[in-house]
C-alpha atoms as a PDB file:
ATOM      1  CA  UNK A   1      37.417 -12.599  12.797  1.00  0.00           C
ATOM      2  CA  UNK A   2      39.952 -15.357  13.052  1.00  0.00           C
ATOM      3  CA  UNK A   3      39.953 -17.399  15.972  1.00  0.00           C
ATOM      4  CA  UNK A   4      35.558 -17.445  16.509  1.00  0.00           C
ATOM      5  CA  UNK A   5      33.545 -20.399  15.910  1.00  0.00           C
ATOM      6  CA  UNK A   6      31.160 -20.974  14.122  1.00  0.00           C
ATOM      7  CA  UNK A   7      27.449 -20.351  15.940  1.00  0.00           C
ATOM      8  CA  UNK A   8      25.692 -22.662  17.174  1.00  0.00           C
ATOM      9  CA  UNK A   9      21.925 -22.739  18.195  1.00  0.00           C
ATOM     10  CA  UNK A  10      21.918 -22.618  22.042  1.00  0.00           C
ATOM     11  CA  UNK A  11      18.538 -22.488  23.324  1.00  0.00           C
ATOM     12  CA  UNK A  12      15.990 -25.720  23.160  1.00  0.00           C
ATOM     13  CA  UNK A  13      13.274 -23.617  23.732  1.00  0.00           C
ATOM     14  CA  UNK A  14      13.598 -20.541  21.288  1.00  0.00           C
ATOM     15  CA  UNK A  15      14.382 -23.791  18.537  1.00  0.00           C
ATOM     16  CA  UNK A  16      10.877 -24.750  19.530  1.00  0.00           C
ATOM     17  CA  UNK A  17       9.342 -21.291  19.094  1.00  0.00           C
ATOM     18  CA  UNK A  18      11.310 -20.812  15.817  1.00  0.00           C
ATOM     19  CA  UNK A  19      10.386 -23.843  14.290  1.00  0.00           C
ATOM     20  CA  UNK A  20       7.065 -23.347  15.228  1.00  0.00           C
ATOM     21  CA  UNK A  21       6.844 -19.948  14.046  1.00  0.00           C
ATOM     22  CA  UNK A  22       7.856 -20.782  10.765  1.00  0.00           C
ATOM     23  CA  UNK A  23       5.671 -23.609  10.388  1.00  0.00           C
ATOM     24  CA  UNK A  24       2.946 -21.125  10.902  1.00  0.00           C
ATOM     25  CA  UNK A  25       4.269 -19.049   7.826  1.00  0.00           C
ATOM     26  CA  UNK A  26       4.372 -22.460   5.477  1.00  0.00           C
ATOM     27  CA  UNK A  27       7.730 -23.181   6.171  1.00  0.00           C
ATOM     28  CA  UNK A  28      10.095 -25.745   6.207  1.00  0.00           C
ATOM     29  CA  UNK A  29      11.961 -24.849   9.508  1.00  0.00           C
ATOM     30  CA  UNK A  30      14.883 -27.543   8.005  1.00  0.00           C
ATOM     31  CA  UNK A  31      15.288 -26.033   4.830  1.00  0.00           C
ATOM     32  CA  UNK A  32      18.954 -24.392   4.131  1.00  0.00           C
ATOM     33  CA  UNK A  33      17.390 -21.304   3.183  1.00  0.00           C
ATOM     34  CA  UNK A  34      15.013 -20.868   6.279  1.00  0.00           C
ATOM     35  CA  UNK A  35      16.843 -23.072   9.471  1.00  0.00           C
ATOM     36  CA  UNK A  36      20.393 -23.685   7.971  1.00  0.00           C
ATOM     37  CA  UNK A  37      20.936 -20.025   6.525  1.00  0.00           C
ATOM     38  CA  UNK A  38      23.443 -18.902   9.406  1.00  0.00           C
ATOM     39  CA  UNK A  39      25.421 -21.996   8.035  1.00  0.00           C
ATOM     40  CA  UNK A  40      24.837 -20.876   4.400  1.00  0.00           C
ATOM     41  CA  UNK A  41      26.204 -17.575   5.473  1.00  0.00           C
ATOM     42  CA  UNK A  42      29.220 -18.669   7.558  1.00  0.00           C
ATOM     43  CA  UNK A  43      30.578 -20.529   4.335  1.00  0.00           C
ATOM     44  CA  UNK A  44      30.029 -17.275   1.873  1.00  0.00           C
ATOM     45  CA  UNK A  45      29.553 -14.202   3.883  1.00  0.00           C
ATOM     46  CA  UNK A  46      32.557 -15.080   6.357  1.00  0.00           C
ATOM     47  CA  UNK A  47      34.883 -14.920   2.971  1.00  0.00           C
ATOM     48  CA  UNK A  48      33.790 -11.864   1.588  1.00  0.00           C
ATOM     49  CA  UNK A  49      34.249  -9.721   4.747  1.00  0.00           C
ATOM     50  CA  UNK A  50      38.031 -12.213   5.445  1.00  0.00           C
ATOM     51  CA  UNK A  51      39.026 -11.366   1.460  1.00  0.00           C
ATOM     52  CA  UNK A  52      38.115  -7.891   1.479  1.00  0.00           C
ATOM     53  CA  UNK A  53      39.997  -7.361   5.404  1.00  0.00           C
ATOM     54  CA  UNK A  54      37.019  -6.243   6.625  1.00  0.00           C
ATOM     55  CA  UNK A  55      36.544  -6.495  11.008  1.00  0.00           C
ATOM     56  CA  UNK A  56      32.889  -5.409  11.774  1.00  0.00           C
ATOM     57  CA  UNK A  57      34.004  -5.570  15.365  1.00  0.00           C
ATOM     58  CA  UNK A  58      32.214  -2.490  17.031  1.00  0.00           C
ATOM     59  CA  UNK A  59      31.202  -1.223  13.951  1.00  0.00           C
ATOM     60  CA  UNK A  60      27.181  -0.022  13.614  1.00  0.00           C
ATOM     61  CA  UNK A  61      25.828  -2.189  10.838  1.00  0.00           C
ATOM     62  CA  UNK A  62      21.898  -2.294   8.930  1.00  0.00           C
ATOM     63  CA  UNK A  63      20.880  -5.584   7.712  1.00  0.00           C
ATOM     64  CA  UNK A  64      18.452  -4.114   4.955  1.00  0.00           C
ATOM     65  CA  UNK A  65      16.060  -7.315   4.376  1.00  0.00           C
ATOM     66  CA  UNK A  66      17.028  -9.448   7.127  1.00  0.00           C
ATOM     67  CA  UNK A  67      14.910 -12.462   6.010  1.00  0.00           C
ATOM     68  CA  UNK A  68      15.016 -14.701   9.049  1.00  0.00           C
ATOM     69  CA  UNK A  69      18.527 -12.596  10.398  1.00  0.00           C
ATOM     70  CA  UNK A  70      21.125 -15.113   9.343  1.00  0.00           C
ATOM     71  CA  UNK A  71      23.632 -12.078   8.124  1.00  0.00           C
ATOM     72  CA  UNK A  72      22.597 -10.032  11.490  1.00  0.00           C
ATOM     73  CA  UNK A  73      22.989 -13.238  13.984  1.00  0.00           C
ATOM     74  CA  UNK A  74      26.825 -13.618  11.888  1.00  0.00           C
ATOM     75  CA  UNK A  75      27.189 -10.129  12.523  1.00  0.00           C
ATOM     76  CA  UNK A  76      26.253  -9.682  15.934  1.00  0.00           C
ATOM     77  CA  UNK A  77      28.332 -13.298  16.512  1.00  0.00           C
ATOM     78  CA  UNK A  78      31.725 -10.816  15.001  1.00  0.00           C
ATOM     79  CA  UNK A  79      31.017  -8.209  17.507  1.00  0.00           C
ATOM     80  CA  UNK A  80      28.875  -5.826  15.612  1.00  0.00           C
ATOM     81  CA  UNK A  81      25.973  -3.798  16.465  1.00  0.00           C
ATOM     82  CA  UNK A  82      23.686  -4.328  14.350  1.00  0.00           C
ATOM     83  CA  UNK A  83      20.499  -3.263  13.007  1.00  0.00           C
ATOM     84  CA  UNK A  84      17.567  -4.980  10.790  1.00  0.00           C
ATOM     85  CA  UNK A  85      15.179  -4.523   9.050  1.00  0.00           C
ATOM     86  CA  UNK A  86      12.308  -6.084   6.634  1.00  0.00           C
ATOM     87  CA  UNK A  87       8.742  -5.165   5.249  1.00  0.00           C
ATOM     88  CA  UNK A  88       7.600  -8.348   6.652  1.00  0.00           C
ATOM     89  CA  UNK A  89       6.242  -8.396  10.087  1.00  0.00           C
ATOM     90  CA  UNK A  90       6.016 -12.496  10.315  1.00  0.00           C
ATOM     91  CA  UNK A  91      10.285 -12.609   8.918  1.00  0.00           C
ATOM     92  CA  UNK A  92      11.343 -10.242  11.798  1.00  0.00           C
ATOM     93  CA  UNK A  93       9.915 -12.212  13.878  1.00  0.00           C
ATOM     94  CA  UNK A  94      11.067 -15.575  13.073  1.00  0.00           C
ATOM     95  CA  UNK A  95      14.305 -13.546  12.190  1.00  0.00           C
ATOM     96  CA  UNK A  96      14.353 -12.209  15.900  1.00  0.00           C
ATOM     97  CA  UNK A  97      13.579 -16.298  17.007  1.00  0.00           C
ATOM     98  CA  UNK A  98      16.294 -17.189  15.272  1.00  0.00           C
ATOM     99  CA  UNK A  99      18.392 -14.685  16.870  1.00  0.00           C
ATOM    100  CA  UNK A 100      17.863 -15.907  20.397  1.00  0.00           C
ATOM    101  CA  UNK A 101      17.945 -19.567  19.771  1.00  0.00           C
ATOM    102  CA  UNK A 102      22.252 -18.752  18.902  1.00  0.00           C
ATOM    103  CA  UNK A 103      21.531 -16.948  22.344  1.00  0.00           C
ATOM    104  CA  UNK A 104      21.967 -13.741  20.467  1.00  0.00           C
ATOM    105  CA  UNK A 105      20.369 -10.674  21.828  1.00  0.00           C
ATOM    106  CA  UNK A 106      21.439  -6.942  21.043  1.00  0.00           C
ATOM    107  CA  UNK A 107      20.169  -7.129  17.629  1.00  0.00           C
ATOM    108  CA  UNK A 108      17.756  -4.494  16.646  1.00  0.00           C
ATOM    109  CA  UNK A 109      15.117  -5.750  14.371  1.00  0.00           C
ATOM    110  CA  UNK A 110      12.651  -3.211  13.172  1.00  0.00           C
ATOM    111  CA  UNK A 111       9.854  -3.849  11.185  1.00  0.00           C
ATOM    112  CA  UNK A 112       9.755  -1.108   8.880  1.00  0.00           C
ATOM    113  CA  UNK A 113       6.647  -1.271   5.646  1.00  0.00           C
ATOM    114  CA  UNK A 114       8.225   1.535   3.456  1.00  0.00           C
ATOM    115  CA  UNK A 115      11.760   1.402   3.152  1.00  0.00           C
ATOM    116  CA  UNK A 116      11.694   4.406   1.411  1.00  0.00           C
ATOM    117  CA  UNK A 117      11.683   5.819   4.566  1.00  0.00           C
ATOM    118  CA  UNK A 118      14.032   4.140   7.063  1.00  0.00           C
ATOM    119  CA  UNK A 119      14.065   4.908  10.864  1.00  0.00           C
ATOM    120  CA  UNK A 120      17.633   6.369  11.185  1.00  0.00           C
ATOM    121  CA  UNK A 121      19.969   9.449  11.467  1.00  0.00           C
ATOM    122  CA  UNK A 122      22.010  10.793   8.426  1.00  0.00           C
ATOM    123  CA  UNK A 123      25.372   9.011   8.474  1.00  0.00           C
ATOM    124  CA  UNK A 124      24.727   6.614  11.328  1.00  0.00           C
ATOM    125  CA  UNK A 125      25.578   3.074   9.818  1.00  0.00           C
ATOM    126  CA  UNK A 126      29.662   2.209   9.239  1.00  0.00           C
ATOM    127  CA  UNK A 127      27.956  -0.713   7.136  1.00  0.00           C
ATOM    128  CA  UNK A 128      25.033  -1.645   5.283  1.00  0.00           C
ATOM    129  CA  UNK A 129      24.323  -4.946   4.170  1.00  0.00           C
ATOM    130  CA  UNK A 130      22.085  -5.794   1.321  1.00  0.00           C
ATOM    131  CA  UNK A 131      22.075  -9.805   0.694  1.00  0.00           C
ATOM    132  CA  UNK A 132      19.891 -11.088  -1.771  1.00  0.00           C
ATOM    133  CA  UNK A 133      16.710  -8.626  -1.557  1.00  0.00           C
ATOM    134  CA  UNK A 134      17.453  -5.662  -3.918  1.00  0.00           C
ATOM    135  CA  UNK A 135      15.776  -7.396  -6.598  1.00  0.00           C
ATOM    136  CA  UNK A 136      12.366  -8.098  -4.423  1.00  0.00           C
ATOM    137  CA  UNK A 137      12.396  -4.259  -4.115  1.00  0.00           C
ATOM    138  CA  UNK A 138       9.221  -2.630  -6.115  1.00  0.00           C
ATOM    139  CA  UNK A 139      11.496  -1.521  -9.544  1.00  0.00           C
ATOM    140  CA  UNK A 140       9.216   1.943  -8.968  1.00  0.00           C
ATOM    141  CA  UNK A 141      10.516   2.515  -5.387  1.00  0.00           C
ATOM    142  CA  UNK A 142      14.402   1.377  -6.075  1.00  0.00           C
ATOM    143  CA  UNK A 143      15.841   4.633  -6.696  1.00  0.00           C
ATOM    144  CA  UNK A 144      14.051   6.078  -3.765  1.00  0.00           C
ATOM    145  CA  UNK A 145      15.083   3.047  -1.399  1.00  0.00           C
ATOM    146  CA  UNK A 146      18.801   2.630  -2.524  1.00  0.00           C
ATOM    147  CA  UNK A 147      18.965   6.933  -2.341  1.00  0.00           C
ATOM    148  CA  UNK A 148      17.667   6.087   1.370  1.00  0.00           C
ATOM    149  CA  UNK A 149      19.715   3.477   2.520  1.00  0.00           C
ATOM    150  CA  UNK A 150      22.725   5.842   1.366  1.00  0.00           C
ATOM    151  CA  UNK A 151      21.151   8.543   3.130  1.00  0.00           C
ATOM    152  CA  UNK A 152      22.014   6.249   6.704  1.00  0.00           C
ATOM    153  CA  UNK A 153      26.073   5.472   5.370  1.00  0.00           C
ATOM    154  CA  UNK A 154      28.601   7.606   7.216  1.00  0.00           C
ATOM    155  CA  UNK A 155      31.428   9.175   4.857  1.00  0.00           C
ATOM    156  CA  UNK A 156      33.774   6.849   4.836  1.00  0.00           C
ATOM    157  CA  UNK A 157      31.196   3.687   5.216  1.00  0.00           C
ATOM    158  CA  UNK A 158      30.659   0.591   3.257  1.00  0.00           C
ATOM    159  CA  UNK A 159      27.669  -1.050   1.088  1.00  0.00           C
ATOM    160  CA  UNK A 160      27.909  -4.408   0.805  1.00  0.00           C
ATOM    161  CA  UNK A 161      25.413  -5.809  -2.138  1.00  0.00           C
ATOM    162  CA  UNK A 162      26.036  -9.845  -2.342  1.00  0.00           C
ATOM    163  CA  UNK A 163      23.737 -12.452  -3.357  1.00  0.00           C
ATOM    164  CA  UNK A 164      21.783 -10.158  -6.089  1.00  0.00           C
ATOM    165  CA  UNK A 165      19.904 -11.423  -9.227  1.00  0.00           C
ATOM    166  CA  UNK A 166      21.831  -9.755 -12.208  1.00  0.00           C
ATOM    167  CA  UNK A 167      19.460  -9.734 -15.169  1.00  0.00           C
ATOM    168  CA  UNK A 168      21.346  -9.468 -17.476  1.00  0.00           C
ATOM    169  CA  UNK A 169      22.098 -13.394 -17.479  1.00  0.00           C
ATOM    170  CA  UNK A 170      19.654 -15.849 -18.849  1.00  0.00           C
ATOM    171  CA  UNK A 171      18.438 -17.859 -15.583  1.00  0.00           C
ATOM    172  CA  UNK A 172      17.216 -16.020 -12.836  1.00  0.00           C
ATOM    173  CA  UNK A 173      19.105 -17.625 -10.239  1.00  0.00           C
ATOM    174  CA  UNK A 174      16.312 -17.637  -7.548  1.00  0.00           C
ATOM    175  CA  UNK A 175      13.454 -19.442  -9.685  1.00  0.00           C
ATOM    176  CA  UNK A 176      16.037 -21.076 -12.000  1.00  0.00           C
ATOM    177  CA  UNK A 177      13.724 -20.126 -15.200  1.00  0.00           C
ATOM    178  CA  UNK A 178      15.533 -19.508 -17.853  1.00  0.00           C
ATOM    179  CA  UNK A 179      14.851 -16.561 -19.790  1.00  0.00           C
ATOM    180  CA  UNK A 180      12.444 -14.391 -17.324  1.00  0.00           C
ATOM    181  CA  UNK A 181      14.910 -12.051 -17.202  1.00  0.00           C
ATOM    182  CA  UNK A 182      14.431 -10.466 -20.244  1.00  0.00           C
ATOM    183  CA  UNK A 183      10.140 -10.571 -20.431  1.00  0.00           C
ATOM    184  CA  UNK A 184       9.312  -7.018 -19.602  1.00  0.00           C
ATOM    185  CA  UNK A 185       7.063  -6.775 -16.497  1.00  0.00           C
ATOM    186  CA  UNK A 186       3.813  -5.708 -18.519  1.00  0.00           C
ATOM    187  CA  UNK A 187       3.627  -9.325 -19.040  1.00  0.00           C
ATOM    188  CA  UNK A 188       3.034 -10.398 -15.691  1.00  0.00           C
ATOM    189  CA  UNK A 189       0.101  -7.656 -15.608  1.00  0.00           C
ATOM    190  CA  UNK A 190      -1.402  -9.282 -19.039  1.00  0.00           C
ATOM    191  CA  UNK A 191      -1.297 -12.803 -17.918  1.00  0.00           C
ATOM    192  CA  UNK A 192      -1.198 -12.501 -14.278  1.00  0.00           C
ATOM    193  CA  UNK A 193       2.190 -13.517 -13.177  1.00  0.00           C
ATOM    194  CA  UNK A 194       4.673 -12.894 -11.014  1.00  0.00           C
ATOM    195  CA  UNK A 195       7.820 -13.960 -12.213  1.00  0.00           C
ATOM    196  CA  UNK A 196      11.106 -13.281 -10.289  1.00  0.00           C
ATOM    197  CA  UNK A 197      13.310 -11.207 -11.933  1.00  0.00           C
ATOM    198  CA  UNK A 198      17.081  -9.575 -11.535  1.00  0.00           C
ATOM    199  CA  UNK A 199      18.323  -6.496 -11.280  1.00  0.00           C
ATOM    200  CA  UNK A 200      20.428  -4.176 -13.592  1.00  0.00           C
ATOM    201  CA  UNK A 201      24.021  -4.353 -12.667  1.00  0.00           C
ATOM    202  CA  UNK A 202      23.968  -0.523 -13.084  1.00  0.00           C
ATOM    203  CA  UNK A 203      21.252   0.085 -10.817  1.00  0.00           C
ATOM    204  CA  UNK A 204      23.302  -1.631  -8.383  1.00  0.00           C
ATOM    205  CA  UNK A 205      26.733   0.423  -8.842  1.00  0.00           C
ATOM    206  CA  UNK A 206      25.050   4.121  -9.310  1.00  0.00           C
ATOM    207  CA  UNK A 207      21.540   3.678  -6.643  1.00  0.00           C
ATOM    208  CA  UNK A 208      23.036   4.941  -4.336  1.00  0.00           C
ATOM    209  CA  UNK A 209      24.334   8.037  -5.412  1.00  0.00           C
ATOM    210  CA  UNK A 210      27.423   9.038  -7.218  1.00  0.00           C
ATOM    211  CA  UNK A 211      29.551   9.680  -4.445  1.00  0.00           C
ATOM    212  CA  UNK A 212      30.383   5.905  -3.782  1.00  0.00           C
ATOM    213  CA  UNK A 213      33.343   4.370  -5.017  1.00  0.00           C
ATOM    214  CA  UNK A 214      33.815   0.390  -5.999  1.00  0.00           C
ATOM    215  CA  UNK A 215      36.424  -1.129  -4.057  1.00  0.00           C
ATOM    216  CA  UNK A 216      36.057  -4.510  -6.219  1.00  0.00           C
ATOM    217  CA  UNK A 217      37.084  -2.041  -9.249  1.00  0.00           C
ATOM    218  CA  UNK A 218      39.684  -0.371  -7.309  1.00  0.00           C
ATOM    219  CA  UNK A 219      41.346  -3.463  -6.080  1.00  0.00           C
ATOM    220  CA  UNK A 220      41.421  -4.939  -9.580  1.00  0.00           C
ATOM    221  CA  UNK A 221      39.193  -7.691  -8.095  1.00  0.00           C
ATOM    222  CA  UNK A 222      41.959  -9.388  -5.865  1.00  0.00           C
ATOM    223  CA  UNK A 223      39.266 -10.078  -3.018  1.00  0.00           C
ATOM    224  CA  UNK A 224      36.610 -10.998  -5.598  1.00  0.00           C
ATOM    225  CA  UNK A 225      38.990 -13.811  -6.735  1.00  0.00           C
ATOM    226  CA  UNK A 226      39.639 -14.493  -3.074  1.00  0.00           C
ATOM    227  CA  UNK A 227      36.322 -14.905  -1.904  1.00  0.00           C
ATOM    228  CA  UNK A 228      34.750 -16.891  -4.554  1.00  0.00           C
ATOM    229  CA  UNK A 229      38.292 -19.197  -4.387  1.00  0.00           C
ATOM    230  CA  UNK A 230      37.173 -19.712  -0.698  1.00  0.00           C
ATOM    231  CA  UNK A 231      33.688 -20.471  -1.638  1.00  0.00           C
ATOM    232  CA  UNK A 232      35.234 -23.479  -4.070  1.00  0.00           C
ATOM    233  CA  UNK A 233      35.153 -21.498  -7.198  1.00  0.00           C
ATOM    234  CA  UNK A 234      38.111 -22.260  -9.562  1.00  0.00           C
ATOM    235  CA  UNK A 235      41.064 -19.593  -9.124  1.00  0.00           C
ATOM    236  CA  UNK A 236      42.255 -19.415 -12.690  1.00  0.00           C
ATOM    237  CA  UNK A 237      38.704 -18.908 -14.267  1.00  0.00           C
ATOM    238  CA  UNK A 238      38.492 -16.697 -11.711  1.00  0.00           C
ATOM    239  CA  UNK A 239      41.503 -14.654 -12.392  1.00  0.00           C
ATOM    240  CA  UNK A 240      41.264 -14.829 -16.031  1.00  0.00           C
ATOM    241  CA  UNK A 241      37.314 -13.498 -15.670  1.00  0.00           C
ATOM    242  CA  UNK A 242      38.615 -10.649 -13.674  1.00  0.00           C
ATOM    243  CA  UNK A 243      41.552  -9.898 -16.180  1.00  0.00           C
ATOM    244  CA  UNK A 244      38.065  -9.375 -18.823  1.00  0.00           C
ATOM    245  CA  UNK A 245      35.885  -7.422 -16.191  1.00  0.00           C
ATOM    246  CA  UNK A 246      39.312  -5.139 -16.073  1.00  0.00           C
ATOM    247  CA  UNK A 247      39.833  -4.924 -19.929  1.00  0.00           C
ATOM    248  CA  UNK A 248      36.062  -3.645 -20.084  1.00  0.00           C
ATOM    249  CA  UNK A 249      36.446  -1.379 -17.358  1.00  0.00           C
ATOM    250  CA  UNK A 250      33.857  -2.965 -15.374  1.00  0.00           C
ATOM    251  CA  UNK A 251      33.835  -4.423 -11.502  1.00  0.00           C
ATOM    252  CA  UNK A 252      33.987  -8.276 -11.651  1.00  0.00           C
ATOM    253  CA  UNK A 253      31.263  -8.704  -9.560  1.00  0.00           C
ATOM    254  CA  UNK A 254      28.491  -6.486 -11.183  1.00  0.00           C
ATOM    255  CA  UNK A 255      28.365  -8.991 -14.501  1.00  0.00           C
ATOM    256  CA  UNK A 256      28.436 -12.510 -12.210  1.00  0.00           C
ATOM    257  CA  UNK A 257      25.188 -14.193 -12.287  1.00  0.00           C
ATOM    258  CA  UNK A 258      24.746 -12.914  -8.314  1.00  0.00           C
ATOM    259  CA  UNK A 259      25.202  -9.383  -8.486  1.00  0.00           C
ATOM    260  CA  UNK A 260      28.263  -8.194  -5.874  1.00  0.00           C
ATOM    261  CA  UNK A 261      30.170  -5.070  -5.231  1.00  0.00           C
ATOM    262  CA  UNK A 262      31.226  -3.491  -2.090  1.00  0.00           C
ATOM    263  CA  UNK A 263      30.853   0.263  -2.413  1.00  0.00           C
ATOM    264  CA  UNK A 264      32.528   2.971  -0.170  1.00  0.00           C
ATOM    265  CA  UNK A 265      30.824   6.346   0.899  1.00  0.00           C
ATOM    266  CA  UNK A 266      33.619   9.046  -0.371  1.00  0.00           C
ATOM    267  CA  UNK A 267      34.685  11.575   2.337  1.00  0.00           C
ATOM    268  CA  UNK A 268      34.279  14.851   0.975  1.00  0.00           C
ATOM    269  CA  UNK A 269      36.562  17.582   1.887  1.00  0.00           C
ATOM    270  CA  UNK A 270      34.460  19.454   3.944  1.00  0.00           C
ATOM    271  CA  UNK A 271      34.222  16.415   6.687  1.00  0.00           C
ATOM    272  CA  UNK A 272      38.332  15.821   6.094  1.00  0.00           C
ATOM    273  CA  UNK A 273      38.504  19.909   7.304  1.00  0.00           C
ATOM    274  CA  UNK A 274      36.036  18.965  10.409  1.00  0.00           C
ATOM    275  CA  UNK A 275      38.385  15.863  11.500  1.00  0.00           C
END
């Protein structure tokens, strides 16, 4: 992915519609998170798929959660074909706005209301991409939705979760609240709340069945170093965090304070025999 620049919004008019559009949803259409989030992503998402040598280039990838498509417009912008989808009607929308105002067009953005039931094949995604939205998933329906989305990987593809609430730390890092994490959810039903939450690292490593492997463990955390180094964390923390992970037997990114791993289907030997 060397050599591309970075994308630019190209059309006046689909600005218009997209700012418009997410005025209508409450919105701040200049906020980082809704109208600079294809910026957000080329400075973090570029350097995990650079560190870990990974060209989406004609690859089939799912955006699970595609928010307003910032991952899915970088994707498409590498030569992917990509896929997207969200629970929210009005975000694939404004996601598919946002699309064509970087004059992007051959993403697929579905809008799908139980994602324990996507709209695809067995085995039809080389890449799955779940940034930031495995904790907004209904704790019941987890299991069922991460055993789904694996359902789509081919043998051989990759899950890439990035961005993910871990709750084991003490500040959520969405809401910034300290301590949330650890107030069982029965207390949101007693005093009517709804108080963002993480997710279990191990929830994270095993959803998705046992038959995915964890490059970050298996690389001893070489292109979690090089990532977050590119992203302006410090190298030698870094390094000497990893060397910890490794004593405990544990991929560095499952204990960071944004849950990260990048899991690989495992070929078994009946599709090696079929090659």
């Amino acid at each position: 992915m060397t050599g591309l620049d970075r994308p630019e919004p190209v059309s006046e008019s689909y600005q218009r519609e997209f700012e418009e559009q997410a005025v209508s949803m409450g919105l701040n259409p200049d906020y980082p998170w809704i109208g600079g989030y294809v910026d957000y992503e080329w400075d973090h998402l570029r350097h995990i798929l650079n560190a870990y040598d990974i060209d989406v280039k004609g690859l089939s990838i799912l955006e699970f959660g595609c928010n307003v498509g910032a991952s899915s417009i970088l994707f498409s912008h590498f030569g992917a074909k990509v896929f997207a989808v969200d629970v929210a009607r009005e975000y694939v929308e404004l996601a598919h706005l946002n699309a064509r105002r970087y004059g992007i067009n051959n993403i697929e953005f579905h809008h799908v209301v139980d994602t324990r039931h996507l709209p695809f094949e067995n085995d039809y995604f080389d890449f799955v991409c779940c940034n930031s939205v495995l904790e907004y998933v209904d704790p019941g329906h987890l299991s069922s939705v991460e055993a789904e989305i694996g359902r789509t990987v081919k043998p051989g593809g990759r899950i890439l979760v990035t961005g993910t609430s871990n709750r084991l730390w003490p500040k959520e890092v969405h809401s910034e609240k300290w301590f949330v994490n650890y107030l069982p959810r029965f207390v949101d039903r007693i005093f009517r709340l709804n108080l963002e939450r993480g997710t279990l690292p191990w929830k994270i490593r095993y959803g998705f069945g046992g038959h995915y492997e964890n490059l970050d463990y298996r690389d001893r955390g070489r292109a979690f170093v090089e990532s977050r180094a590119l992203m302006g964390g410090c190298k030698n923390r870094l390094q000497a965090y990893v060397k910890l992970m490794s004593w405990l037997g544990v991929g560095p990114g499952l204990m960071a304070q944004n849950i990260s791993c990048l899991l690989e289907k495992k070929v078994s030997e009946r599709n090696r025999s079929s090659e």
